[in-house]
C-alpha atoms as a PDB file:
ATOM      1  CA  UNK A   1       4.465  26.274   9.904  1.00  0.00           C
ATOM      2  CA  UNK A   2       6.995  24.952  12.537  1.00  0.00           C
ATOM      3  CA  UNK A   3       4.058  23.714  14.219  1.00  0.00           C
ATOM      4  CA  UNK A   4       3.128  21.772  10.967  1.00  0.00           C
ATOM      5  CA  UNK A   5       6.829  20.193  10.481  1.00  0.00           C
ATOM      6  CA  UNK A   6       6.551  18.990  14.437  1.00  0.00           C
ATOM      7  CA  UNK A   7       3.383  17.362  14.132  1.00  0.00           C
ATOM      8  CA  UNK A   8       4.488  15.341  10.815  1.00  0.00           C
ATOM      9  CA  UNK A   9       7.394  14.356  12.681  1.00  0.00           C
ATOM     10  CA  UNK A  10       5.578  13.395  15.908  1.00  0.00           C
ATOM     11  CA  UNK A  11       2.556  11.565  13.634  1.00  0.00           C
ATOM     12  CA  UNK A  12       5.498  10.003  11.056  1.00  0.00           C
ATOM     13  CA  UNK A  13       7.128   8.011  14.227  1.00  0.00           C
ATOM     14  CA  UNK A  14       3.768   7.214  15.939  1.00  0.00           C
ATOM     15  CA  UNK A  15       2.469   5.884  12.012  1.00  0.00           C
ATOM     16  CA  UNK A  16       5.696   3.678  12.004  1.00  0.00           C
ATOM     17  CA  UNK A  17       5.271   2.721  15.461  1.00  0.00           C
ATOM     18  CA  UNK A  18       1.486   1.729  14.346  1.00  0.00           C
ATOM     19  CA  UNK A  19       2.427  -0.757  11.476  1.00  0.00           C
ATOM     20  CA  UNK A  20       5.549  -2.076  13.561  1.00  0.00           C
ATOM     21  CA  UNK A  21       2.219  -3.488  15.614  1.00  0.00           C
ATOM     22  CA  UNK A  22       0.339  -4.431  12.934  1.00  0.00           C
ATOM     23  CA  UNK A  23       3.329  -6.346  11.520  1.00  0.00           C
ATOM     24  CA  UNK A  24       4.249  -7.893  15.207  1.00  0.00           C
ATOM     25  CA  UNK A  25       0.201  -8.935  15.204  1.00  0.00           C
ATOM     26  CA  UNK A  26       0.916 -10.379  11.370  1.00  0.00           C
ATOM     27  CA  UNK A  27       3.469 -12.509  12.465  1.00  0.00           C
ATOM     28  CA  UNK A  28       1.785 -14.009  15.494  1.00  0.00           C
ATOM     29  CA  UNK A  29      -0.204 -16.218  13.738  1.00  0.00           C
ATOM     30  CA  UNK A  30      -0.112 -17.324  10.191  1.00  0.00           C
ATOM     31  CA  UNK A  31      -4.122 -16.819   9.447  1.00  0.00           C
ATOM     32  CA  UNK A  32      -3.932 -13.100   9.651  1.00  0.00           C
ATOM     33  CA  UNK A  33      -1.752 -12.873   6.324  1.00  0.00           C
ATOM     34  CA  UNK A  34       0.731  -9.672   5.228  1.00  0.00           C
ATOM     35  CA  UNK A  35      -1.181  -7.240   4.627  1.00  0.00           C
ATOM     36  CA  UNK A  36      -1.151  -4.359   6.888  1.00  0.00           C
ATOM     37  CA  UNK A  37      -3.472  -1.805   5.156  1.00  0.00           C
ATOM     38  CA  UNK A  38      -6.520  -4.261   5.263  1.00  0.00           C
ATOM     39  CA  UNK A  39      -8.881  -5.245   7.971  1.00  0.00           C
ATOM     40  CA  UNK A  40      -9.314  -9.071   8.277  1.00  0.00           C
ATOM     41  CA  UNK A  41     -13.246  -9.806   8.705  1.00  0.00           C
ATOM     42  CA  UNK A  42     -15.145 -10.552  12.047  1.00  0.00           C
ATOM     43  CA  UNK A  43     -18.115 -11.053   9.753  1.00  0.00           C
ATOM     44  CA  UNK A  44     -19.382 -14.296   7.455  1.00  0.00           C
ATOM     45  CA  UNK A  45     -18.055 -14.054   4.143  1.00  0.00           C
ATOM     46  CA  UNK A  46     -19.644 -16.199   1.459  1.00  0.00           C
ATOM     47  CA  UNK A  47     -17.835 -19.829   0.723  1.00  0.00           C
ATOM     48  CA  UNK A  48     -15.553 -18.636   3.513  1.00  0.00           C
ATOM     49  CA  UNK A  49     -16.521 -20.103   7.489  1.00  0.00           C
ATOM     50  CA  UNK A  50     -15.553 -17.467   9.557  1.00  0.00           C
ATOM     51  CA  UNK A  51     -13.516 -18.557  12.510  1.00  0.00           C
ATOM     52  CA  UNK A  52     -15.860 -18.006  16.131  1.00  0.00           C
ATOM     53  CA  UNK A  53     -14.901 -16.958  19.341  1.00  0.00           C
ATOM     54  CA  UNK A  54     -16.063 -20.439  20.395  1.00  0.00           C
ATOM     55  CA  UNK A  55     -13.872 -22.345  17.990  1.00  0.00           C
ATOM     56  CA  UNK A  56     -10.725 -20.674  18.519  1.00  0.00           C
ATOM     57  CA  UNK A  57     -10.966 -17.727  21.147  1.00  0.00           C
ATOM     58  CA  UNK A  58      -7.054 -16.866  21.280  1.00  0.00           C
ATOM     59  CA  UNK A  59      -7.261 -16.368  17.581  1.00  0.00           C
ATOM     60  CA  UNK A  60     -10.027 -14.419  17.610  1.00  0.00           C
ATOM     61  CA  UNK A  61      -8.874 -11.943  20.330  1.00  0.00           C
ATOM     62  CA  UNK A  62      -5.314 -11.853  18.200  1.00  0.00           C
ATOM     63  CA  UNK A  63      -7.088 -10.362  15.171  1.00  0.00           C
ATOM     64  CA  UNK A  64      -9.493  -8.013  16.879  1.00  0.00           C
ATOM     65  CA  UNK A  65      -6.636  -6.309  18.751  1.00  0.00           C
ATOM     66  CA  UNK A  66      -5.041  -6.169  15.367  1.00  0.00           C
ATOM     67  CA  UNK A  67      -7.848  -5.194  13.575  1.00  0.00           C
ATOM     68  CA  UNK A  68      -8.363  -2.317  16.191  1.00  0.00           C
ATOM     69  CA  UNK A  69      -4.235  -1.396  15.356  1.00  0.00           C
ATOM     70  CA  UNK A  70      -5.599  -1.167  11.637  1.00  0.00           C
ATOM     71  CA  UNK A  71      -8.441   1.288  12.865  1.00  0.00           C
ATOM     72  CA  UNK A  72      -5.625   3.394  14.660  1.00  0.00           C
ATOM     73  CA  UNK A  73      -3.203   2.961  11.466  1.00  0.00           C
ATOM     74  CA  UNK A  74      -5.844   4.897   9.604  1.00  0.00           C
ATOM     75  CA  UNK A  75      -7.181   7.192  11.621  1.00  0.00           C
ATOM     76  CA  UNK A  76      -2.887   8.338  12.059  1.00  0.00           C
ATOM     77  CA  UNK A  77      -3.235   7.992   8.180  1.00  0.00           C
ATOM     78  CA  UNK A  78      -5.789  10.552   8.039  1.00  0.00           C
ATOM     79  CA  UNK A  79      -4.645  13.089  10.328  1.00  0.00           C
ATOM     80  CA  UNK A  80      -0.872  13.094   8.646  1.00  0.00           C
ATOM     81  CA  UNK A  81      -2.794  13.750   5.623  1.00  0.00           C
ATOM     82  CA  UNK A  82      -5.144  16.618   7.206  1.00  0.00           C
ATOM     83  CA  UNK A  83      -1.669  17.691   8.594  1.00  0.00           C
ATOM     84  CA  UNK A  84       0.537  17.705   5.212  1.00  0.00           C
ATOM     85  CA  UNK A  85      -2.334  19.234   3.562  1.00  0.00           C
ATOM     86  CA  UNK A  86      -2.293  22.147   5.842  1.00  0.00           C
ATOM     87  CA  UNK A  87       1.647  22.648   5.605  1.00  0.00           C
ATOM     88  CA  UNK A  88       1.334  22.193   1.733  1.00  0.00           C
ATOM     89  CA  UNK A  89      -1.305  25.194   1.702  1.00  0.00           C
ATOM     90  CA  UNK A  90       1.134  27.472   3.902  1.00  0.00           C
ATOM     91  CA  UNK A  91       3.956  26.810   1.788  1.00  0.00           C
ATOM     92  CA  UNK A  92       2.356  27.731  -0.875  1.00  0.00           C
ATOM     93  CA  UNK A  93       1.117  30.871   0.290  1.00  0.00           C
ATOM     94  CA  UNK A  94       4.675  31.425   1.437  1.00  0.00           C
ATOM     95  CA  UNK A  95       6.039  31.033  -1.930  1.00  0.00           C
ATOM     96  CA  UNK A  96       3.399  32.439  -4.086  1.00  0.00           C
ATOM     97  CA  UNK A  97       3.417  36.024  -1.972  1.00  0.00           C
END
């Protein structure tokens, strides 16, 4: 269980560490927008014109090394989860005995 409670505390700071990156990214350039739970698209969306590496390259490179910070928020996400789950179900077991 102590194992459980370092790991949520090692994953917590890394999780805030993540978004501090995502929100450094955010304020870079204006285009990328707030949101740090959401991936912003490399893909044609319709009555949108997706931006292309050959009309703006910098911008481009900015949001797929935030979009990849996004990939790592959630996969940290996940595992906290996986984690807290795990130290829930020996807690209970604890408490329940």
């Amino acid at each position: 269980m102590l194992t459980e409670i370092l790991l949520l505390i090692i994953f917590g700071f890394i999780f805030i560490w993540s978004t501090a990156w995502i929100r450094y990214f955010n304020n870079l350039d204006e285009r990328l927008g707030n949101s740090i739970w959401r991936w912003s698209y490399d893909y044609p969306v319709k009555g949108k014109r997706d931006i292309s590496n050959l009309d703006d390259k910098e911008f481009v490179l900015l949001r797929r090394k935030r979009n990849k910070a996004v990939t790592l928020m959630w996969w940290i996400f996940f595992i906290l989860f996986i984690i807290l789950m795990s130290f829930m179900s020996k807690l209970l077991l604890i408490l329940l005995s």
